[in-house]
N, C-alpha and C. Protein backbone atom coordinates (compact mmCIF):
# COMPACT_ATOMS: atom_id res chain seq x y z
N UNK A 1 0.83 -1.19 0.00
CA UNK A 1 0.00 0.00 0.00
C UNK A 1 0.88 1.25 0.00
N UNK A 2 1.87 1.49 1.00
CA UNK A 2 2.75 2.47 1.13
C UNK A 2 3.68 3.02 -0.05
N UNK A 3 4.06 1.50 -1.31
CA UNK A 3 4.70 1.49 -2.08
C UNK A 3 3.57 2.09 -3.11
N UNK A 4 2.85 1.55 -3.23
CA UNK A 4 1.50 2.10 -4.34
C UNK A 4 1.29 3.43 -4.01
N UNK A 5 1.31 4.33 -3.11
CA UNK A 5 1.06 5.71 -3.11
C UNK A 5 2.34 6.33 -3.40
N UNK A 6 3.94 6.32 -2.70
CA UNK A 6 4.65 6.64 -2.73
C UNK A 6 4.82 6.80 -4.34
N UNK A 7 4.51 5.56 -5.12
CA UNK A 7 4.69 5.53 -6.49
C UNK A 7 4.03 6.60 -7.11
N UNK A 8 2.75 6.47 -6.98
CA UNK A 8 1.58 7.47 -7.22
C UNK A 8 1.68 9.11 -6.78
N UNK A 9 2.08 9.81 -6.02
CA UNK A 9 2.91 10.73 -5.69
C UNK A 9 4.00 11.27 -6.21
N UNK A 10 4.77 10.71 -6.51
CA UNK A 10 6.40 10.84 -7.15
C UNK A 10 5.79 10.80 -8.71
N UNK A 11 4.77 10.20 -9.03
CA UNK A 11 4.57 10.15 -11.04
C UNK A 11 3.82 11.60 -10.75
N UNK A 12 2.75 11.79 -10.01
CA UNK A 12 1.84 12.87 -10.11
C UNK A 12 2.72 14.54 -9.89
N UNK A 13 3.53 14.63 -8.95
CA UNK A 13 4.51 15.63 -8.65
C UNK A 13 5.32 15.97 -9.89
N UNK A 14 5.73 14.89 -10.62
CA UNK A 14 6.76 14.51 -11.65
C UNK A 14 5.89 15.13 -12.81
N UNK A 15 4.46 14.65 -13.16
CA UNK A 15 3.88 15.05 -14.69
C UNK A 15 3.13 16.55 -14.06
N UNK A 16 3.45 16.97 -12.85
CA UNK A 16 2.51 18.31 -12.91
C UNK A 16 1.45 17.96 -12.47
N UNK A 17 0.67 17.04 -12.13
CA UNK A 17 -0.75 17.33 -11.94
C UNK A 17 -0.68 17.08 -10.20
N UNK A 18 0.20 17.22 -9.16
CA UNK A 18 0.58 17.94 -7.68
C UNK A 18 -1.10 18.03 -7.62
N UNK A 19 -2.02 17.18 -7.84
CA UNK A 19 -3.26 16.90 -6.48
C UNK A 19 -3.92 15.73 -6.60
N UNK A 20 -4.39 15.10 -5.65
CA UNK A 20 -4.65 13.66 -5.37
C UNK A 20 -5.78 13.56 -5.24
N UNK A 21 -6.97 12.74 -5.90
CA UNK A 21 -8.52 13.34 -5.56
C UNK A 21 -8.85 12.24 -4.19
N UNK A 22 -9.20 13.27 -3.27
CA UNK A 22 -10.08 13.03 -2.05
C UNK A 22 -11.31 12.39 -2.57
N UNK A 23 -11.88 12.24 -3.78
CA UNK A 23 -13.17 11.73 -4.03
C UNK A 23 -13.02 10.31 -4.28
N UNK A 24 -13.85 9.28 -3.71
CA UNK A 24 -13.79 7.60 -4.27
C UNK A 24 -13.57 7.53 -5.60
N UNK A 25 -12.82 7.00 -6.22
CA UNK A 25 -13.02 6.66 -7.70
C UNK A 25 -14.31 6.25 -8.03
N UNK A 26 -15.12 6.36 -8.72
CA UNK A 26 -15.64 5.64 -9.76
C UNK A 26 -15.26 4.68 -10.72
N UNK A 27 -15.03 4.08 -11.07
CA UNK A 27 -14.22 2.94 -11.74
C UNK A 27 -15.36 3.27 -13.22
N UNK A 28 -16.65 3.29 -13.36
CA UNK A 28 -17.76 2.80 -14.52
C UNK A 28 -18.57 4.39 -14.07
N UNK A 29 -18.48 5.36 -15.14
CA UNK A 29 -19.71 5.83 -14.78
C UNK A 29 -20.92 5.98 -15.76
N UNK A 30 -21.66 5.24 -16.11
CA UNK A 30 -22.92 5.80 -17.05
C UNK A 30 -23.38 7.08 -17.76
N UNK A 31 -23.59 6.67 -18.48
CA UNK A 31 -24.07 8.02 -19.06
C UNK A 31 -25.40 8.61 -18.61
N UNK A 32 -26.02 7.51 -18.20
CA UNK A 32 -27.40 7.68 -17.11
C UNK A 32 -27.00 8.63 -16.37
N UNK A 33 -26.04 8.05 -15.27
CA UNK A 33 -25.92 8.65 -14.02
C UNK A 33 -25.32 9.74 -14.25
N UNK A 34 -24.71 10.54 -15.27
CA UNK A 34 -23.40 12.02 -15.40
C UNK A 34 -24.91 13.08 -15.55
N UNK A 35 -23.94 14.06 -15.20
CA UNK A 35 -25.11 15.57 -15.53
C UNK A 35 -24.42 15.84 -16.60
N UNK A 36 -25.83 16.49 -17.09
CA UNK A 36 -25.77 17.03 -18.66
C UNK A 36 -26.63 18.34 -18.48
N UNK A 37 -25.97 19.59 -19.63
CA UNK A 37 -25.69 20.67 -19.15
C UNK A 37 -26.24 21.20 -20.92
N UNK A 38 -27.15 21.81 -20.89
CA UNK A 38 -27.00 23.04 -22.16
C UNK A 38 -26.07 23.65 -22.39
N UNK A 39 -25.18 23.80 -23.87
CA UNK A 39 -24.70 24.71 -24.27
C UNK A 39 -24.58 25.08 -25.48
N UNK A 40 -23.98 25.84 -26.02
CA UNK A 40 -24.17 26.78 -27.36
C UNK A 40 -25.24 27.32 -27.64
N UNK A 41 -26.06 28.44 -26.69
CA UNK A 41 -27.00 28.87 -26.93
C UNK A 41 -28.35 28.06 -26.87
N UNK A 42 -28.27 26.53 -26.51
CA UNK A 42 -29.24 25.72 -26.17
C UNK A 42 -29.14 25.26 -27.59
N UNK A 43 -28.22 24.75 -28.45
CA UNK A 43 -28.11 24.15 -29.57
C UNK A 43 -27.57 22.88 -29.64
N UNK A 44 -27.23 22.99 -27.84
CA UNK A 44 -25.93 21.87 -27.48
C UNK A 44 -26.10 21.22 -26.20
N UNK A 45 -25.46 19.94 -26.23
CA UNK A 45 -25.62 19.41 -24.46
C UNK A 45 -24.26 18.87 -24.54
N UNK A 46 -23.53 18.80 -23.28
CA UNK A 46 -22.14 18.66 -22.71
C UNK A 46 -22.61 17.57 -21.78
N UNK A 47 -22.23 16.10 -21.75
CA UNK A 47 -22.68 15.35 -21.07
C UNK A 47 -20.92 15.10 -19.72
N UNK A 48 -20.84 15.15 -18.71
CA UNK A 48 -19.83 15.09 -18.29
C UNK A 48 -19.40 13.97 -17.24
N UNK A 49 -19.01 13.03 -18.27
CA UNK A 49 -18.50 11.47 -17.63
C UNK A 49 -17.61 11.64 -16.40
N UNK A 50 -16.67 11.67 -16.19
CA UNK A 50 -15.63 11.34 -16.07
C UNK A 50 -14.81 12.56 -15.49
N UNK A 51 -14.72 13.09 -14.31
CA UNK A 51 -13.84 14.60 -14.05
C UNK A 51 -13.78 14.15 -12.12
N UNK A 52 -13.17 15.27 -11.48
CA UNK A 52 -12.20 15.36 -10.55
C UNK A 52 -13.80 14.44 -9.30
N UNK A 53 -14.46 15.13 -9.88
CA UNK A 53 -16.42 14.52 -9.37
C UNK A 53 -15.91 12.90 -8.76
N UNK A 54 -15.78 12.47 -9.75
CA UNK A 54 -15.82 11.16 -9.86
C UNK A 54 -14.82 10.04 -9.60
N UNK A 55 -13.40 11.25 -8.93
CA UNK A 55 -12.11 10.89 -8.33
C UNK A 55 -10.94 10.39 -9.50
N UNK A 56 -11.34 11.40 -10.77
CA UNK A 56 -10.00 11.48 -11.73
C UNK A 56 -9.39 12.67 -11.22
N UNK A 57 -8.44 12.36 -10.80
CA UNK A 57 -7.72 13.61 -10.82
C UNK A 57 -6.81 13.80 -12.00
N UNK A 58 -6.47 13.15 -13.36
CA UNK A 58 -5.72 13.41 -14.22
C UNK A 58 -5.68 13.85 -15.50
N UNK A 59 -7.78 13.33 -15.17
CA UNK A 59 -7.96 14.30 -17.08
C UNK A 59 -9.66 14.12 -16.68
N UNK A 60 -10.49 14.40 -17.52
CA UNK A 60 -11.70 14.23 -17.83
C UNK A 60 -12.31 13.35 -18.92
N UNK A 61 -13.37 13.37 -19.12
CA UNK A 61 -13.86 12.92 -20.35
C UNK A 61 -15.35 13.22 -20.42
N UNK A 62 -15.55 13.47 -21.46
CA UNK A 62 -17.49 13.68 -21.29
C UNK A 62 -17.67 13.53 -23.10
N UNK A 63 -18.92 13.84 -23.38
CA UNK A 63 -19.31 13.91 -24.77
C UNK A 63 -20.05 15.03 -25.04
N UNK A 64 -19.85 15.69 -25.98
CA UNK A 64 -20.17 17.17 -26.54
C UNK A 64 -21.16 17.08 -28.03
N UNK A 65 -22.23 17.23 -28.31
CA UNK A 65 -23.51 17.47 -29.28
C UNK A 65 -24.01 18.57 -29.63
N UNK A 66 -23.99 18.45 -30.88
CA UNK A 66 -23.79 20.16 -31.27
C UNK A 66 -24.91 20.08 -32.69
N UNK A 67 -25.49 20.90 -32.23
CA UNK A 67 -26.88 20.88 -33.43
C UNK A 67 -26.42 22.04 -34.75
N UNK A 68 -26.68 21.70 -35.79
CA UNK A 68 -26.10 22.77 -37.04
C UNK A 68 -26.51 24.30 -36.53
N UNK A 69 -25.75 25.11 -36.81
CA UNK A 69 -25.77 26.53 -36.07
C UNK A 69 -24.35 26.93 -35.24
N UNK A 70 -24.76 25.84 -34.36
CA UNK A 70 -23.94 25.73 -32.67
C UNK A 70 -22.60 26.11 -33.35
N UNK A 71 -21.79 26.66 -32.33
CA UNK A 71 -20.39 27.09 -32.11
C UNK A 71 -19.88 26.88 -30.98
N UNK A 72 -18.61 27.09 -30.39
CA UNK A 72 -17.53 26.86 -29.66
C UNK A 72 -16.93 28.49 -29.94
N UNK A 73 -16.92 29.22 -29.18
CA UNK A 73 -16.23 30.35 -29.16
C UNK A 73 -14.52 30.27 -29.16
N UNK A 74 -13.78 31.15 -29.64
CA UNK A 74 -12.15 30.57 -29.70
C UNK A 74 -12.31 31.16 -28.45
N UNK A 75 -11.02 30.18 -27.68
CA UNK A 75 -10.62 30.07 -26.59
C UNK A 75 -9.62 29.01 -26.30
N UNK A 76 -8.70 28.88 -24.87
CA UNK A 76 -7.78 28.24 -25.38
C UNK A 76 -7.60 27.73 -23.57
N UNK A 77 -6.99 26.30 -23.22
CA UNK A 77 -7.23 26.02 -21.92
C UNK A 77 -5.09 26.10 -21.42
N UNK A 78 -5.33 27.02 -20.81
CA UNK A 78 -3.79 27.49 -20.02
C UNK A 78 -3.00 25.79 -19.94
N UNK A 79 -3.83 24.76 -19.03
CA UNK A 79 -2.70 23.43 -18.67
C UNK A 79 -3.29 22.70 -18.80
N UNK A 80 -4.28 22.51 -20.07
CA UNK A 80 -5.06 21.16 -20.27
C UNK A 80 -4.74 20.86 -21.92
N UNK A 81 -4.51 19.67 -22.10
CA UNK A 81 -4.98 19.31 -23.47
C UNK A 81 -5.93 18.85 -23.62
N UNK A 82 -6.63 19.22 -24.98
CA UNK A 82 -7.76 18.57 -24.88
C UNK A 82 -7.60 17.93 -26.42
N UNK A 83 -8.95 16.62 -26.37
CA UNK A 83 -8.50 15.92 -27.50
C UNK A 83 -10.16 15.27 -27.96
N UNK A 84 -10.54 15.13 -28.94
CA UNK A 84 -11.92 14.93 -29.27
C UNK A 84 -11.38 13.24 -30.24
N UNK A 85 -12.85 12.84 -30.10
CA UNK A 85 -12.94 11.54 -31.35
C UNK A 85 -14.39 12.15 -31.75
N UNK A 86 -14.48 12.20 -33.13
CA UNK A 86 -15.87 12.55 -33.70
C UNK A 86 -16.36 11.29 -34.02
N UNK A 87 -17.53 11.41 -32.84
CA UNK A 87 -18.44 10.05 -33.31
C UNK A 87 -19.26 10.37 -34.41
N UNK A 88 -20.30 11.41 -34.87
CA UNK A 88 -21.14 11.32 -35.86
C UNK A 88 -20.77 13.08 -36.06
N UNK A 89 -20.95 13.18 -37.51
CA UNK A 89 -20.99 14.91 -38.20
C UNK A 89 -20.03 15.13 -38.19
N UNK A 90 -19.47 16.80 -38.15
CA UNK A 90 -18.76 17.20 -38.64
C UNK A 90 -18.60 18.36 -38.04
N UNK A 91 -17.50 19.07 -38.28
CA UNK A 91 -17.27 20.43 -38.03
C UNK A 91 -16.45 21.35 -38.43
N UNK A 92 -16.38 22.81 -38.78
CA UNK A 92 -15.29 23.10 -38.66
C UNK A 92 -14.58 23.48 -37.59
N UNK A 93 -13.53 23.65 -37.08
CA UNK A 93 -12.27 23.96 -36.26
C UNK A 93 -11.33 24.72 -36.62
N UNK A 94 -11.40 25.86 -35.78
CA UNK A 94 -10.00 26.37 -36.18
C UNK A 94 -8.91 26.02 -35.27
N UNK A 95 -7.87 26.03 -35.58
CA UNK A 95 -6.68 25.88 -34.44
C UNK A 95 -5.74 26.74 -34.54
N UNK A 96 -5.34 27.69 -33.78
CA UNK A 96 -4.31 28.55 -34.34
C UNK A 96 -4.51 29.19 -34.87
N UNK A 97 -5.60 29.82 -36.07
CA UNK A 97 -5.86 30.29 -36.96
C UNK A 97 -5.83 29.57 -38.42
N UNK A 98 -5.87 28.72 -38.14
CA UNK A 98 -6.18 27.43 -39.20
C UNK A 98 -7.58 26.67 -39.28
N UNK A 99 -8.19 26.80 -40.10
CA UNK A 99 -9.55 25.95 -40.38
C UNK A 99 -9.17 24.85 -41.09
N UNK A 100 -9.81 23.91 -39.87
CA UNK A 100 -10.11 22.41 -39.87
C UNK A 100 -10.90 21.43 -40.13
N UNK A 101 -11.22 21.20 -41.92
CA UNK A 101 -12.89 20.47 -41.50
C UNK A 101 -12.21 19.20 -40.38
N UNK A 102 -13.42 18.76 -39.31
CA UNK A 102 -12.68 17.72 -39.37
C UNK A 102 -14.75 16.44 -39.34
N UNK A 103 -14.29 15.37 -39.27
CA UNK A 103 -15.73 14.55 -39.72
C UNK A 103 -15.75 13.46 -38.66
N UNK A 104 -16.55 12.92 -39.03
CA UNK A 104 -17.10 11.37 -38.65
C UNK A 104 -15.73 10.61 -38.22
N UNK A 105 -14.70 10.03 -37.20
CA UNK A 105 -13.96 8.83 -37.30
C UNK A 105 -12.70 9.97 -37.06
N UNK A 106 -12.85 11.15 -36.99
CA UNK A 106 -11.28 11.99 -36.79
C UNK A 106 -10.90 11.87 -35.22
N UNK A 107 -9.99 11.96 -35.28
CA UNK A 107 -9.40 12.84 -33.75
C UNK A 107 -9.08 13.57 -33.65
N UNK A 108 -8.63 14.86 -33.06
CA UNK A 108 -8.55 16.03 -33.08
C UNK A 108 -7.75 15.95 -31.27
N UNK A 109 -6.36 16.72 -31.91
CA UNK A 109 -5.36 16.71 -30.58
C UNK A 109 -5.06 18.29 -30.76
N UNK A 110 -5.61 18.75 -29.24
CA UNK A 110 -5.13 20.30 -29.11
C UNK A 110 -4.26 20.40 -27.71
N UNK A 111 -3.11 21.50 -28.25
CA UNK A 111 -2.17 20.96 -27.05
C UNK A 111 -2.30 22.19 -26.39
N UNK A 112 -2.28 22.49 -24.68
CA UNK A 112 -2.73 23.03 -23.98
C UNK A 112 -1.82 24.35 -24.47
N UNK A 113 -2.53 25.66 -24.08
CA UNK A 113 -2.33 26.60 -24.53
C UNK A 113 -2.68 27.05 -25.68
N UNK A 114 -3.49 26.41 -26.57
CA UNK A 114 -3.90 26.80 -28.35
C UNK A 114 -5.10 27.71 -28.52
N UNK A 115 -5.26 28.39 -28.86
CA UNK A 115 -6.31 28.72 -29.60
C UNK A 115 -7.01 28.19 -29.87
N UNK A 116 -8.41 27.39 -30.08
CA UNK A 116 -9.38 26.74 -30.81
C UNK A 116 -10.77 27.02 -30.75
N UNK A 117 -11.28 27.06 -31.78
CA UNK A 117 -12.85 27.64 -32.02
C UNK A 117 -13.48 26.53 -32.89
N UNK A 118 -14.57 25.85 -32.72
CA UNK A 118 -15.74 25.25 -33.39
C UNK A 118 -17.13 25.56 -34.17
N UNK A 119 -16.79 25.34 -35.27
CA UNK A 119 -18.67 25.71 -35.84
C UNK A 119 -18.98 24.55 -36.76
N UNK A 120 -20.38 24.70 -36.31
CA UNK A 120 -21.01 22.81 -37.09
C UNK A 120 -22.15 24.31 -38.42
N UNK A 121 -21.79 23.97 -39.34
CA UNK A 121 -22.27 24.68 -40.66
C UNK A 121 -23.98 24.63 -40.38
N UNK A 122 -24.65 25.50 -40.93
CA UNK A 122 -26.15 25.37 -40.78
C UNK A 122 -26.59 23.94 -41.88
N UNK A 123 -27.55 23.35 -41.35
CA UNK A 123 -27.68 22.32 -42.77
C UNK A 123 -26.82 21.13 -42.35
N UNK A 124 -26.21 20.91 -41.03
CA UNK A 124 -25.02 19.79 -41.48
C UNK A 124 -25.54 18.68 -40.55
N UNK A 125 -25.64 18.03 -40.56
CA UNK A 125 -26.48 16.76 -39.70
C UNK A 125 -25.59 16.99 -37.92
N UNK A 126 -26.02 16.74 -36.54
CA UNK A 126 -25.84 16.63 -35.67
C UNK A 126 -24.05 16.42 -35.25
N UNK A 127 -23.68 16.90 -34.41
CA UNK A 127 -21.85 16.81 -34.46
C UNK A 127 -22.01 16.47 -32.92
N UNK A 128 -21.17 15.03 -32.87
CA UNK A 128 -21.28 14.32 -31.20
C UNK A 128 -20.10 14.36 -31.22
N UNK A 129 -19.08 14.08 -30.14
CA UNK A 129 -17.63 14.06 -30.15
C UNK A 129 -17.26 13.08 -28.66
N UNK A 130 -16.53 12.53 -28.57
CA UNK A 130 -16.25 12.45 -26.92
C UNK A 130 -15.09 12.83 -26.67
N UNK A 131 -14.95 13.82 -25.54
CA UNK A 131 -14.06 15.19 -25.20
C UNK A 131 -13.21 14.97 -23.83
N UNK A 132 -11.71 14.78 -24.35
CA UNK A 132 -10.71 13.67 -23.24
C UNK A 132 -10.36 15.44 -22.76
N UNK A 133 -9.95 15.90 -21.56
CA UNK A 133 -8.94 17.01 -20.83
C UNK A 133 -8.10 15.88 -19.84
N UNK A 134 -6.98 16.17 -20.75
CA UNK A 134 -5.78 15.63 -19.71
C UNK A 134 -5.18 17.21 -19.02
N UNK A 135 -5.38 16.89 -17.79
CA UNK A 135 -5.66 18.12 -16.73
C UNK A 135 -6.75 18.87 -16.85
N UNK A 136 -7.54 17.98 -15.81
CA UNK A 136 -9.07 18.12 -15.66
C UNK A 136 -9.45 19.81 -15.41
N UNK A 137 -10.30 20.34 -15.80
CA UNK A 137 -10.66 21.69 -15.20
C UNK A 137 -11.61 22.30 -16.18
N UNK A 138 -11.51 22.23 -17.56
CA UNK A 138 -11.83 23.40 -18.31
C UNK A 138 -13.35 22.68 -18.94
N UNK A 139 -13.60 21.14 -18.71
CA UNK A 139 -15.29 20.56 -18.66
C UNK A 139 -16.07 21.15 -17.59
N UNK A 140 -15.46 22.20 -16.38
CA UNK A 140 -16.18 22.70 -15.29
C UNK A 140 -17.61 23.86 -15.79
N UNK A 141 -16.82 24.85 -16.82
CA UNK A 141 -17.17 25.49 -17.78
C UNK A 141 -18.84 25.23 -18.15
N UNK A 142 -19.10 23.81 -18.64
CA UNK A 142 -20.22 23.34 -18.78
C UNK A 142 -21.11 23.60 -17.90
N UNK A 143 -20.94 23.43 -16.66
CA UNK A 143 -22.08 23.60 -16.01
C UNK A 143 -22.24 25.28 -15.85
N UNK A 144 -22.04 26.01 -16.40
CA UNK A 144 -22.63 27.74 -16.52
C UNK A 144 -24.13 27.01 -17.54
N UNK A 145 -24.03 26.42 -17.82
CA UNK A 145 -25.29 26.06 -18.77
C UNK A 145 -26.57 25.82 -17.94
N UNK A 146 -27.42 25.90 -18.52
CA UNK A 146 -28.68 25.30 -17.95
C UNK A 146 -28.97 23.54 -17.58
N UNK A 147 -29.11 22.93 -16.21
CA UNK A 147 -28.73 21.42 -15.91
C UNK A 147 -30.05 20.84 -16.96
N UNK A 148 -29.54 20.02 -17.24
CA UNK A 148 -30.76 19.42 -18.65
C UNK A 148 -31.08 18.25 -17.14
N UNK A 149 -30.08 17.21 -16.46
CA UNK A 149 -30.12 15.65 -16.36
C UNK A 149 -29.12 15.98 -15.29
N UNK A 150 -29.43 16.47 -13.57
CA UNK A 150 -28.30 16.63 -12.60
C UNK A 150 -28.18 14.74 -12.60
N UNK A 151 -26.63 14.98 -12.07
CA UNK A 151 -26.04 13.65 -11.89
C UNK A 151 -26.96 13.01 -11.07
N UNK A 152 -26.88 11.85 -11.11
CA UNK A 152 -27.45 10.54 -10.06
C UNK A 152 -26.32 10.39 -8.96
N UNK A 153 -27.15 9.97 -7.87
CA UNK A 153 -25.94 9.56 -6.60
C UNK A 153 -25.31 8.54 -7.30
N UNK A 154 -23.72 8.65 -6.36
CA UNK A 154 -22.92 7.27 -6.62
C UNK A 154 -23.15 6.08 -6.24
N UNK A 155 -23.21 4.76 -6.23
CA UNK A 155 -23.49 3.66 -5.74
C UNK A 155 -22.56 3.34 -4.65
């Protein structure tokens, strides 16, 4: 046990992320049980799996749905990367000042500190993504939205 934290301590100090979550892990969390949050003007829902909540302290994960219209304002996260897999649609992206289509089956790696802005074209079928932050913080954001689905207790 002593060796398993000591380990765990010395990697966490070592990659930067210097905090240990006080919260039980979750090992499985449902998509049932996560809160889900309006955003982009109510064009959008931010479903949020996986964050410091649920005793990750090292990244997040949730899934992001974006109805044709919807946008992502540019903005850029100080000590998080963030990294998408597009499950269905499309979008554009800028990065940097670069426009990105990116589609169906992409990944999309933004390295902390970037610039990046999102728009799903009017007309373009539904844009789902599931949305990794290695250095959890900047899925907090979501909940300024309106709660669509507050979380379920933990088991």
């Amino acid at each position: 046990m002593f060796r398993t934290s000591l380990l765990t301590a010395l990697l966490c100090v070592s990659s930067g992320c210097a905090r240990v979550s006080t919260v039980p892990v979750r090992y499985v969390v449902g998509s049932a049980d996560a809160p889900t949050f309006r955003v982009s003007q109510g064009k959008g829902t931010a479903i949020l799996l996986v964050n410091e909540e649920t005793g990750a302290s090292a990244a997040s994960m949730g899934v992001l749905e974006l109805q044709a219209g919807a946008g992502v304002p540019e903005h850029l996260h100080e000590r998080s990367v963030e990294m998408l897999y597009v499950e269905e649609g499309g979008a554009e992206m800028t990065i940097e000042g670069r426009m990105l289509p990116v589609k169906q089956g992409d990944a999309v790696y933004i390295p902390a500190g970037t610039l990046h802005s999102a728009r799903i074209p009017e007309g373009a079928p539904r844009f789902r993504a599931v949305q990794v932050y290695v250095g959890p913080g900047p899925e907090q954001r979501f909940r300024q939205g309106e709660p669509v689905k507050p979380a379920a207790s933990a088991p």
